[in-house]
Protein backbone atom coordinates (compact mmCIF):
# COMPACT_ATOMS: atom_id res chain seq x y z
CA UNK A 1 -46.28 -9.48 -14.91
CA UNK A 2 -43.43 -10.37 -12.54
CA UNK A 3 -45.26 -11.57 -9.69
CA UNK A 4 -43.95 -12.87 -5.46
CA UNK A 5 -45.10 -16.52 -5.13
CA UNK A 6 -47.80 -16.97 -3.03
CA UNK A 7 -46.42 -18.39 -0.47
CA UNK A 8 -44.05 -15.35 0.12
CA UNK A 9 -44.77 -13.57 3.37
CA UNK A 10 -45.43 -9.98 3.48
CA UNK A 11 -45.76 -7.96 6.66
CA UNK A 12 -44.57 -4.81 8.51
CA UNK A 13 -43.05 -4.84 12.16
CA UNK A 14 -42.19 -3.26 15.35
CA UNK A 15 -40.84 -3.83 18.87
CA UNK A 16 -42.24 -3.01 22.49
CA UNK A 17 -40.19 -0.15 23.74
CA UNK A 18 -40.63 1.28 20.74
CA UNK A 19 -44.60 2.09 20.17
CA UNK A 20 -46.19 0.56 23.46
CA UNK A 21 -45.73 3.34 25.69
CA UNK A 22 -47.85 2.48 29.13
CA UNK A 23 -44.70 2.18 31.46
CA UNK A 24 -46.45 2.26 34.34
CA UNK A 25 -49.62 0.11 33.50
CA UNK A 26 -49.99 -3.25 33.91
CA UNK A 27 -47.24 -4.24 36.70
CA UNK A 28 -44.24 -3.27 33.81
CA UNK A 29 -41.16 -2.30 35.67
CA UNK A 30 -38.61 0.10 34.82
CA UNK A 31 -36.20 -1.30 31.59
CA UNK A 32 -32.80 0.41 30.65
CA UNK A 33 -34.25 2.18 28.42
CA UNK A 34 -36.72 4.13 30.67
CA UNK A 35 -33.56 4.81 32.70
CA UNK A 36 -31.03 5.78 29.55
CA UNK A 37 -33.93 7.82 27.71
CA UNK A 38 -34.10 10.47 31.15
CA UNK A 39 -30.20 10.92 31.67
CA UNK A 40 -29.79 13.66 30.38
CA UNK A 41 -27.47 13.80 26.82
CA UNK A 42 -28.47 10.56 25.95
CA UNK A 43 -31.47 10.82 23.74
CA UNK A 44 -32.30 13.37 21.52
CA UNK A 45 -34.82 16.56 23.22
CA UNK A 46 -34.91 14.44 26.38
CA UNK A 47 -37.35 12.07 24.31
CA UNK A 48 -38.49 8.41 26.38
CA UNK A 49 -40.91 6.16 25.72
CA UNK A 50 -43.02 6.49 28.66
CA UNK A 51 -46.20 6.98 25.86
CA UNK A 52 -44.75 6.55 22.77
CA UNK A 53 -47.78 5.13 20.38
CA UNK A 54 -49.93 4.41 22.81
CA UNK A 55 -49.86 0.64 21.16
CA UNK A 56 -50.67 -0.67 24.37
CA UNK A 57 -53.74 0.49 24.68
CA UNK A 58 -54.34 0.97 20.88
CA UNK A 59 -53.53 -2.06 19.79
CA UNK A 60 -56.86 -3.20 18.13
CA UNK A 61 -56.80 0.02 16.41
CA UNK A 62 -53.09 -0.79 15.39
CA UNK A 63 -54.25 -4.40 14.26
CA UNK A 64 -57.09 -2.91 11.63
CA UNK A 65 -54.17 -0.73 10.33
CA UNK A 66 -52.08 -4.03 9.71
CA UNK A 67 -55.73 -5.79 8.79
CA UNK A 68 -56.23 -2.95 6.02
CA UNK A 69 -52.39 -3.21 4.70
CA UNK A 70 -53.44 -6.58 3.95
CA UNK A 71 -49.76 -8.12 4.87
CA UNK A 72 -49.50 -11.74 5.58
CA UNK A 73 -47.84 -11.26 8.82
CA UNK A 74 -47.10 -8.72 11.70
CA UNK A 75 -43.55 -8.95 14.00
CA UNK A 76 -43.50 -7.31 17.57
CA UNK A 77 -41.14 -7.83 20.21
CA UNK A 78 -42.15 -8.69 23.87
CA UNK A 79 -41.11 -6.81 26.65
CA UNK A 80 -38.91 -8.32 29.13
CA UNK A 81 -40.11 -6.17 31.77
CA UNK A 82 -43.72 -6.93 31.60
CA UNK A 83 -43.07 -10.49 32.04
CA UNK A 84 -40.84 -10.47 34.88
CA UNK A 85 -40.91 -6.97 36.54
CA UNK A 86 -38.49 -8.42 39.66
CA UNK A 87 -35.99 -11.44 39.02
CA UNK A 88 -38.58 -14.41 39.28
CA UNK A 89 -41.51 -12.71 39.79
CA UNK A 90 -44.01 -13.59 36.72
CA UNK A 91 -46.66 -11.11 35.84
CA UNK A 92 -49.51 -12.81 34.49
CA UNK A 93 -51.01 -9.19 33.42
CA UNK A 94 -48.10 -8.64 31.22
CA UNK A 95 -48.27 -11.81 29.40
CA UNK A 96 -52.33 -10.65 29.23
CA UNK A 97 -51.34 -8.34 26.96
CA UNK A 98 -49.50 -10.34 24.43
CA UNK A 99 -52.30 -12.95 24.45
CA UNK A 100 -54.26 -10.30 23.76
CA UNK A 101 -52.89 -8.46 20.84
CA UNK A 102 -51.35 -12.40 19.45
CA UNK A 103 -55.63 -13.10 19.69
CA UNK A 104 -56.56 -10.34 17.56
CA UNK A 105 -54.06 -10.68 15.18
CA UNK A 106 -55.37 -14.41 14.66
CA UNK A 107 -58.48 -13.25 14.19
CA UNK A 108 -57.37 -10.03 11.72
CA UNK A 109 -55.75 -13.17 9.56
CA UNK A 110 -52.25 -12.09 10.39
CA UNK A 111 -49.48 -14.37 11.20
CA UNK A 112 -47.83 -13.35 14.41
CA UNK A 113 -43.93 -13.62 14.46
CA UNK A 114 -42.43 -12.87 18.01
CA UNK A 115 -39.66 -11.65 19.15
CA UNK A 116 -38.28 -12.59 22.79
CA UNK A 117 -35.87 -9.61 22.51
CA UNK A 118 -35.13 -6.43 21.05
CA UNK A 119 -33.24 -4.49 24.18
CA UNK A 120 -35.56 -3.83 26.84
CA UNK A 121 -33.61 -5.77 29.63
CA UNK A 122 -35.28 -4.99 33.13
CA UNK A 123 -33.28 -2.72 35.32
CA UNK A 124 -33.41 -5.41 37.94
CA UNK A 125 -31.12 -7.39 35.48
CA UNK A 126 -28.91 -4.74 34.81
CA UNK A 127 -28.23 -4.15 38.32
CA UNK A 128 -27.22 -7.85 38.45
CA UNK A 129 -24.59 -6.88 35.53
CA UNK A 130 -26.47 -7.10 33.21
CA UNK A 131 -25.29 -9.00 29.29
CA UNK A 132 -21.90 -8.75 31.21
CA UNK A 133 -23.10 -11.20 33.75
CA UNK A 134 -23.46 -15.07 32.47
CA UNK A 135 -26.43 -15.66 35.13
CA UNK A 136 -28.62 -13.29 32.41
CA UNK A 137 -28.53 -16.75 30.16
CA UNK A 138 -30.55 -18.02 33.00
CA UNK A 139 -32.79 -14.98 33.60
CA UNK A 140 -33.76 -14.79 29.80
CA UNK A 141 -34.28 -18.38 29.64
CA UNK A 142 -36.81 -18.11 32.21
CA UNK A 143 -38.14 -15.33 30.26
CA UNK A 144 -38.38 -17.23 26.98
CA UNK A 145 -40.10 -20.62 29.08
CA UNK A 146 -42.85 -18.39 30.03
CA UNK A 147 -43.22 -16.57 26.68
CA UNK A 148 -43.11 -20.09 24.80
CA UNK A 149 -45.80 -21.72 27.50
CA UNK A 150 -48.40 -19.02 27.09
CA UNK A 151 -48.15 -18.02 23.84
CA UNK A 152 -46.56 -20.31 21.36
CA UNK A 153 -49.66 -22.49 20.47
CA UNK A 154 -50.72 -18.81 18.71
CA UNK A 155 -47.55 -17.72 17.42
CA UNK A 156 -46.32 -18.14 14.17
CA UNK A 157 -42.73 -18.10 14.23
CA UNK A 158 -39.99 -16.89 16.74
CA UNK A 159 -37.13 -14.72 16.52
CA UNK A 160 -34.93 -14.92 19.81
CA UNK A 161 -32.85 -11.98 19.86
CA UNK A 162 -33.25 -8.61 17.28
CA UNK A 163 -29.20 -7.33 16.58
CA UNK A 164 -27.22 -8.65 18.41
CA UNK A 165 -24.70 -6.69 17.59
CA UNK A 166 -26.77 -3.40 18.72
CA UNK A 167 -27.57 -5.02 22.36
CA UNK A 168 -23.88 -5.53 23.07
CA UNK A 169 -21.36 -3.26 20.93
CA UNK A 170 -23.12 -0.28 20.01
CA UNK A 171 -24.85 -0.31 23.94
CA UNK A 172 -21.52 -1.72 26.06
CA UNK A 173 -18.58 -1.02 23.77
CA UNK A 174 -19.68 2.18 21.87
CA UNK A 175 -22.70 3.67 24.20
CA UNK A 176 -24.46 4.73 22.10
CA UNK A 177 -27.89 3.00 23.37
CA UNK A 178 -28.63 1.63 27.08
CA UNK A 179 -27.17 1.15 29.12
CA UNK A 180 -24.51 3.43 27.48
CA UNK A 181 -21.26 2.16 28.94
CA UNK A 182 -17.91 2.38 27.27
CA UNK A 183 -15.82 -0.99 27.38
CA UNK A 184 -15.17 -3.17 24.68
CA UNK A 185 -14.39 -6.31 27.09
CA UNK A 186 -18.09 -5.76 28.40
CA UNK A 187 -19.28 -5.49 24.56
CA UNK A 188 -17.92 -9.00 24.10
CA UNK A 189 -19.01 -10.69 27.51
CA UNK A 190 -22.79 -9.02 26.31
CA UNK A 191 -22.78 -10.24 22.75
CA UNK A 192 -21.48 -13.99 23.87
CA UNK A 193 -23.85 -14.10 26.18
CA UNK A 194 -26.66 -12.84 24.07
CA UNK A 195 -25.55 -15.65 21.88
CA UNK A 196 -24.91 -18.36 24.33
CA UNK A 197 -28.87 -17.04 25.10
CA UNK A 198 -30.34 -17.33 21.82
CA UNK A 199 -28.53 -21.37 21.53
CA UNK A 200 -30.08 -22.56 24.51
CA UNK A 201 -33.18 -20.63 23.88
CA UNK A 202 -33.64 -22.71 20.95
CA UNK A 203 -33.03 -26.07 22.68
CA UNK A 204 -35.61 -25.15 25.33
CA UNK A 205 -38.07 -24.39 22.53
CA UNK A 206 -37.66 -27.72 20.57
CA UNK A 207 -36.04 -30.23 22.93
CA UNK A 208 -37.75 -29.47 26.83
CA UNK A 209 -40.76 -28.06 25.00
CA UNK A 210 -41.52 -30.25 21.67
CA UNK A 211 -42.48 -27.37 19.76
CA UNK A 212 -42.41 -27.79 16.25
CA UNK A 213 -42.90 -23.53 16.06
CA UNK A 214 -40.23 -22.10 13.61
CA UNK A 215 -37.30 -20.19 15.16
CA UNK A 216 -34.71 -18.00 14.13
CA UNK A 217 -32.17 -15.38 15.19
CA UNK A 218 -32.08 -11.59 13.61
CA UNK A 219 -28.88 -10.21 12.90
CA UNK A 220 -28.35 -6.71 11.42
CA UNK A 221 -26.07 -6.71 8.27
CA UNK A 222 -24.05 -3.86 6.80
CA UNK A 223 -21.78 -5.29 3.82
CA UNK A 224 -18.37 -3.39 4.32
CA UNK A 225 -17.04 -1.35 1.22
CA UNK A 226 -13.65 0.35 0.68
CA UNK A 227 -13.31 3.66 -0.10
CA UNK A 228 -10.29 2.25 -2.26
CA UNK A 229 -8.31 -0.69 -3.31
CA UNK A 230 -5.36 0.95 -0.80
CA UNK A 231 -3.50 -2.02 1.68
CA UNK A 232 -5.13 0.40 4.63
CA UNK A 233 -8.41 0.34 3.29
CA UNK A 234 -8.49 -3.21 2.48
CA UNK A 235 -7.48 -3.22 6.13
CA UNK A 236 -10.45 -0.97 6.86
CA UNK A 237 -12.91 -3.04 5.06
CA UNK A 238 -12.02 -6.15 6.82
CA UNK A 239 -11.84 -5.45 10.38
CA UNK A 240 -15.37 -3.39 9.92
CA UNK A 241 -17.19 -6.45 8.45
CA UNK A 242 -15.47 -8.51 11.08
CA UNK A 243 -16.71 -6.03 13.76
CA UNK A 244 -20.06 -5.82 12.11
CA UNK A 245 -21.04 -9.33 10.75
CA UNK A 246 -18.48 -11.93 10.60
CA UNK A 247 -18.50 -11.49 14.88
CA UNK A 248 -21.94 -12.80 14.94
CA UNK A 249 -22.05 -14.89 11.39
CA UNK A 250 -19.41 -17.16 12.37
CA UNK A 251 -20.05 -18.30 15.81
CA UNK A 252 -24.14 -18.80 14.59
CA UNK A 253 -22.95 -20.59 11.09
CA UNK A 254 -19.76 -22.01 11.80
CA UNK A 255 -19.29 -22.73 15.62
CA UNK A 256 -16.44 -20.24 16.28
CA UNK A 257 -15.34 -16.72 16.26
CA UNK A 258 -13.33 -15.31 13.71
CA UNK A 259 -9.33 -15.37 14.32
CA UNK A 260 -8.31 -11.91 13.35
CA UNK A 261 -11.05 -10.31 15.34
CA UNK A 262 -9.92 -12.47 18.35
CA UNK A 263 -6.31 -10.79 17.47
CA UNK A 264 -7.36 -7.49 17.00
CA UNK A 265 -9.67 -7.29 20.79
CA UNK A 266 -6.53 -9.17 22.53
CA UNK A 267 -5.23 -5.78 22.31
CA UNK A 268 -8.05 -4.65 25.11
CA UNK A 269 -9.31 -8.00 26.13
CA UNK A 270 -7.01 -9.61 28.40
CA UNK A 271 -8.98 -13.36 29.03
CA UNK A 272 -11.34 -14.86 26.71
CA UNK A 273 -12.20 -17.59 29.46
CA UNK A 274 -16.13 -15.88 28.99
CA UNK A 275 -16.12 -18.25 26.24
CA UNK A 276 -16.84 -21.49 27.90
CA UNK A 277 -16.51 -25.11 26.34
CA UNK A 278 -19.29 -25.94 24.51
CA UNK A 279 -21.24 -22.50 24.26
CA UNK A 280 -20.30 -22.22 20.66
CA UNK A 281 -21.55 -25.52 19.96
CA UNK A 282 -25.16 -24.44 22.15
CA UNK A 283 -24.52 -20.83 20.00
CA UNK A 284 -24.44 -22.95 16.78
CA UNK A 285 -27.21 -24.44 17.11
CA UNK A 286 -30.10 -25.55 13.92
CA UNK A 287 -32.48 -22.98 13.96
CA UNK A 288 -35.24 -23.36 11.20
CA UNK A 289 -34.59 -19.61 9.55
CA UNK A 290 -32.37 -16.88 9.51
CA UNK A 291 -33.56 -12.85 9.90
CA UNK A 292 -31.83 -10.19 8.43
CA UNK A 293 -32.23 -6.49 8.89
CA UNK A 294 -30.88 -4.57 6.41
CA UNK A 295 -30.68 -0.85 5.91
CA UNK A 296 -27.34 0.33 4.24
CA UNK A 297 -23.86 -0.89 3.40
CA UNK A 298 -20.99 -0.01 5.49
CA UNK A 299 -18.62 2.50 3.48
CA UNK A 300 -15.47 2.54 4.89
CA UNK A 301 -11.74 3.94 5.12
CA UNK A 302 -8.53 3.55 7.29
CA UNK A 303 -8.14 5.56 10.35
CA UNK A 304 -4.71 4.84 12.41
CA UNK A 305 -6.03 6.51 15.19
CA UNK A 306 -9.10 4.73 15.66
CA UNK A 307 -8.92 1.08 17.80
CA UNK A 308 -9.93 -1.15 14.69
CA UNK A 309 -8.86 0.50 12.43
CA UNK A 310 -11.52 1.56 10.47
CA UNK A 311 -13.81 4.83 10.13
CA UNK A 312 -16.99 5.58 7.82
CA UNK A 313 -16.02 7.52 4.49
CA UNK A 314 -17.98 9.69 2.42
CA UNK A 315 -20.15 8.28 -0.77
CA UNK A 316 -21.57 10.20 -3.55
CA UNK A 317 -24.92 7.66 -3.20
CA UNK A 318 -28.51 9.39 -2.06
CA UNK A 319 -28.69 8.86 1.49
CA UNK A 320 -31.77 8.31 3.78
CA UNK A 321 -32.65 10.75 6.69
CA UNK A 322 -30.30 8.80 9.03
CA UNK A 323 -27.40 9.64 6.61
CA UNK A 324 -27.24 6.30 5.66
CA UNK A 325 -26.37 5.26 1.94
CA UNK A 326 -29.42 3.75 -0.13
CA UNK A 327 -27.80 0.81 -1.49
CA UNK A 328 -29.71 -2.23 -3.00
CA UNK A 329 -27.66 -3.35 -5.05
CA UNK A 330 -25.34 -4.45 -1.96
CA UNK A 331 -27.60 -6.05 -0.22
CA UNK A 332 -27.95 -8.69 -3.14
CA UNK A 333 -24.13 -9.09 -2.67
CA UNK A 334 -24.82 -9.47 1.03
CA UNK A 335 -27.37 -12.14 0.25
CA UNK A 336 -25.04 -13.91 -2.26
CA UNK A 337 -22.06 -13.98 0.17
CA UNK A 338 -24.34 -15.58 3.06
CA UNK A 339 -25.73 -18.22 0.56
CA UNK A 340 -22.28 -18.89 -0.57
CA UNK A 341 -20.50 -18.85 3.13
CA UNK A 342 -22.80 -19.23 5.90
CA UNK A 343 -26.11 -20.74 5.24
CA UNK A 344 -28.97 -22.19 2.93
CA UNK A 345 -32.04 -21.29 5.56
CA UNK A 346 -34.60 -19.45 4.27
CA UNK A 347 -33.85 -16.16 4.82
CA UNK A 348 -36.50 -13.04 6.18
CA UNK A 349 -35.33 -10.10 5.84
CA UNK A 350 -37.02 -8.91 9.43
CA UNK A 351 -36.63 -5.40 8.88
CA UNK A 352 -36.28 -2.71 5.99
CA UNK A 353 -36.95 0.66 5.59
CA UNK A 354 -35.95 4.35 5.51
CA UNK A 355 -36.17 7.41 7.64
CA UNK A 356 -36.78 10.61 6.21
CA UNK A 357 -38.33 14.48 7.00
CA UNK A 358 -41.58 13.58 6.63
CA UNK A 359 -44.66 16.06 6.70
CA UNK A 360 -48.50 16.46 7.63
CA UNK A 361 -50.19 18.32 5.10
CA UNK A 362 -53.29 20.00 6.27
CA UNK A 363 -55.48 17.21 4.33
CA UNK A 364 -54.15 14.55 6.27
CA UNK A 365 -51.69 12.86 3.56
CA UNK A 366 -48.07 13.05 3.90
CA UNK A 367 -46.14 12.20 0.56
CA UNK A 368 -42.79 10.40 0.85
CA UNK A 369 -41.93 9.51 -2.68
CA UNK A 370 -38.31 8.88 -1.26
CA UNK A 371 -39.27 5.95 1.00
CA UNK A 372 -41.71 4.55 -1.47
CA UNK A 373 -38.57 4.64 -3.86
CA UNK A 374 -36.57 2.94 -1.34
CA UNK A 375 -39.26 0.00 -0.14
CA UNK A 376 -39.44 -0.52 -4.38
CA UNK A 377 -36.00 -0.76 -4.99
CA UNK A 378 -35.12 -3.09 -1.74
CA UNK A 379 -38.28 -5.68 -2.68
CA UNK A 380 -37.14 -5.47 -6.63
CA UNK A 381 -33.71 -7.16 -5.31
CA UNK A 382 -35.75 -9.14 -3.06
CA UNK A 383 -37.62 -10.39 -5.92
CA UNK A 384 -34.40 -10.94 -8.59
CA UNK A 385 -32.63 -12.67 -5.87
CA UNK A 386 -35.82 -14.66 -5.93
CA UNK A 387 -35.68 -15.30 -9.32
CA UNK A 388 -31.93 -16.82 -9.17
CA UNK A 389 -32.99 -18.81 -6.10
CA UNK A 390 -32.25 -17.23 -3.26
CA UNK A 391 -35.03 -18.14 -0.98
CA UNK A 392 -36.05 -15.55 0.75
CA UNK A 393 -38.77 -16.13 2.42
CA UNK A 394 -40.30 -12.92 3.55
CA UNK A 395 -40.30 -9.04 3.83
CA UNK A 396 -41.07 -7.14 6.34
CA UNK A 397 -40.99 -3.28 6.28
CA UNK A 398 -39.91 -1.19 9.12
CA UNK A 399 -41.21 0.73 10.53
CA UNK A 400 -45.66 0.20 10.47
CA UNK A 401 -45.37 3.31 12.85
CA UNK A 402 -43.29 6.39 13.54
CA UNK A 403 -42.16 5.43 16.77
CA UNK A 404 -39.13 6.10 19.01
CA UNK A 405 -36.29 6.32 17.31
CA UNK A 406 -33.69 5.47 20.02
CA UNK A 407 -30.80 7.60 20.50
CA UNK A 408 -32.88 9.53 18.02
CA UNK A 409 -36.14 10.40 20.20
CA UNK A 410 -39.10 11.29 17.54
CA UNK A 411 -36.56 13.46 15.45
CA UNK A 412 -35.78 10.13 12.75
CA UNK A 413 -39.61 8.67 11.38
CA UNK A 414 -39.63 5.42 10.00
CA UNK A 415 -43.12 4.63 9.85
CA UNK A 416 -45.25 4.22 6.95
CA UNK A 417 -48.31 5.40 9.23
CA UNK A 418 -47.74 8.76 10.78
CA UNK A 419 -48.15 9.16 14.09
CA UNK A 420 -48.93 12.33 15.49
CA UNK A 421 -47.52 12.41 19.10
CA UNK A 422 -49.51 15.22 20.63
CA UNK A 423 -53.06 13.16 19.28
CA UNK A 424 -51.55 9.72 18.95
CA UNK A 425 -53.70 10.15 15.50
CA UNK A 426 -52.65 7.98 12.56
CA UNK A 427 -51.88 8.70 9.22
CA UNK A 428 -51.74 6.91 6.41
CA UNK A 429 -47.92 7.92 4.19
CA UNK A 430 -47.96 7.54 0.54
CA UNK A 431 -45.76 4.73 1.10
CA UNK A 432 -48.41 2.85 3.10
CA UNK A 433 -50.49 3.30 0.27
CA UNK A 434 -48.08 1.93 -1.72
CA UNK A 435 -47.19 -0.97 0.24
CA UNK A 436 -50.42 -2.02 0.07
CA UNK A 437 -50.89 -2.48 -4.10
CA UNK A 438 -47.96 -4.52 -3.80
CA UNK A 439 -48.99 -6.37 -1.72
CA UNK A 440 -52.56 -6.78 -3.10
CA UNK A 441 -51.19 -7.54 -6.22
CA UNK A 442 -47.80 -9.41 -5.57
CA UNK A 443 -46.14 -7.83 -7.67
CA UNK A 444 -44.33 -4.52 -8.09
CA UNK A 445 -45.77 -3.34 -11.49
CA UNK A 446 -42.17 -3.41 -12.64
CA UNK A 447 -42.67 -0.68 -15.14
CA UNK A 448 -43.38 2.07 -11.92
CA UNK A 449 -39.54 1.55 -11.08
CA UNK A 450 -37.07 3.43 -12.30
């Protein structure tokens, strides 16, 4: 029987605004996501995460879940505004938490992998400007100091940043997520900046600190496809993967951004002079691994009117309950074309998973044979691209919880424990179940996959 190697990391994951809920406890100030979630318009049914799962104060009950999934390791993100609820004010109670939760995980067996940030910036920040404003390099390097001081003697590996491209071009360029502004110049200052943070981030760790703690970056992938071999839609596919990946591959891998991008923005971005000498050597920094979340590929055709160029198509493939196109077999091209152009790190892919209509039955169970199809198919590539090589290192399934979905509210459930949000009562999905015989037995039972 086809079996992962042992020392192949399973684990599930998270991130703070998410599932902690408790935005008033513990000295936590207000993040931009407290603040986008109650304008009205911008998240679905007027949905915030002022509870969400409880995790805060549910977290050892959270941490037997992970304990009885038996996964090798657990990734949460740490919120910004627990640490430093005003601009150089430290909250020792926040970082009580983490200790906390990083403690019991220790003891549970799991391996905790941190990240510093996945987009809860503290409003005090983003009434300083914010990603648009270079001093934020500064602010989250204080940040990561104090995370790294308190907590990294426990902590088993660190992710700086969670998608990049999410925390600057889908929240400054397309608003879509907080702070919701509308300006492509901004999305660019943000995501060099985010960048220029993660670099220096990583030189604090290793170089001021001495830590010999793996660290990483997490990008979020979509491979861009064409909807045919068309001059326009060749056109289509390339300025979408250059707006998508190549952005934040190249400067990470390579040291610069990508030409024809540059081109393309000059048409709305008047002075690159954000990009200072020597930040893309401090964004190109050696980092010991490289995260990947992957959900879908990018489908895409030619739209004139649009200001790249591109717009999403329709495909005949199933789709998750996002809309988005269940496609394994691209991400092993994605992980082919990385190994081939950008890097030979061990690769975790730091998030994958599916959303879909899930429901309660009266007994308790809920029964989502499409997810547990989806995490099958995803960790069957995982394993082939294994088998030719690959190296990558580790899997870890989004979502452990149903959680807050974002734009999305509590409409979109990724979890493979079902919350229920009036009870904060947990469920165990069919594809929890699941995830568990795999992971007890390594392997897939190849023969269940169709």
């Amino acid at each position: 029987m086809a079996r992962f190697k042992e020392d192949f990391i399973f684990g599930t994951a998270t991130s703070s605004y998410q599932i902690e809920g408790a935005s008033n406890q513990g000295g936590r100030s207000l993040s931009i996501w407290d603040t986008f979630a109650k304008t009205p318009g911008n998240v679905w049914n007027g949905d915030h995460g002022d509870v969400a799962c409880d995790h805060y104060n549910r977290y050892k009950e959270d941490v037997q879940i992970i304990k009885e999934l038996g996964v090798d390791s657990y990734r949460f993100s740490i919120a910004w505004p627990r640490i430093f609820p005003e601009e150089g004010v430290y909250n020792e109670e926040g970082m009580d938490f983490y200790r906390s939760l990083v403690k019991e995980l220790r003891a549970a067996g799991i391996q905790p992998k941190a990240t510093l940030y996945h987009w809860d910036l503290p409003m005090w920040a983003y009434e300083k400007g914010g990603w648009v404003n270079r001093e934020s390099v500064d602010w989250f390097l204080e940040f990561a100091e104090a995370c790294f001081t308190q907590l990294d003697a426990d902590v088993e590996s660190w992710i700086t940043h969670n998608e990049p491209w999410c925390a600057s071009f889908l929240s400054y360029h397309e608003g879509h997520h907080a702070p919701g502004h509308q300006n492509i110049e901004e999305g660019l200052k943000a995501a060099h900046h985010i960048l220029l943070s993660h670099g220096k981030a990583v030189q604090l760790l290793k170089n001021k600190l001495g830590s010999t703690t793996p660290v990483g970056i997490t990008l979020n992938l979509a491979p861009a496809y064409a909807e045919s071999s068309s001059a326009n839609d060749q056109i289509a596919m390339n300025n979408a993967d250059g707006y998508t990946n190549r952005w934040f591959l190249d400067p990470i891998f390579k040291g610069s951004y990508p030409v024809d991008m540059m081109n393309l923005f000059s048409k709305y971005v008047h002075d690159f002079n954000f990009i200072q000498e020597g930040d893309l050597d401090t964004i190109s920094v050696a980092c010991d691994f490289f995260g990947i979340n992957y959900y879908s590929r990018a489908f895409v055709k030619y739209a004139g009117n649009e200001n790249f160029l591109f717009t999403s198509a329709h495909s005949t493939y199933k789709k998750t309950g996002m809309g988005w196109d269940v496609s394994p077999q691209e991400f092993k091209e994605l992980i082919y074309r990385l190994r081939e152009e950008y890097t030979d790190l061990p690769i975790y892919i730091t998030e994958n998973g599916a959303a879909y209509d899930d429901v309660l039955e009266v007994d308790g169970s809920v029964h989502d044979d499409e997810r547990v199809a989806y995490v099958e198919h995803h960790l069957q590539a995982v394993y082939d691209l294994n088998e030719e090589g690959m190296n990558i290192a580790g899997y870890f399934l989004w979502s452990l919880l149903d959680n807050f979905e974002w734009a999305f509210g509590y409409d979109k459930r990724f979890g493979i424990i079902y919350v229920d949000f009036e009870t904060q009562k947990r469920y165990w999905k069919d594809s929890a179940k699941r995830y568990k015989e795999i992971v007890q037995a390594r392997s897939l039972l190849k023969e269940t996959v169709q």
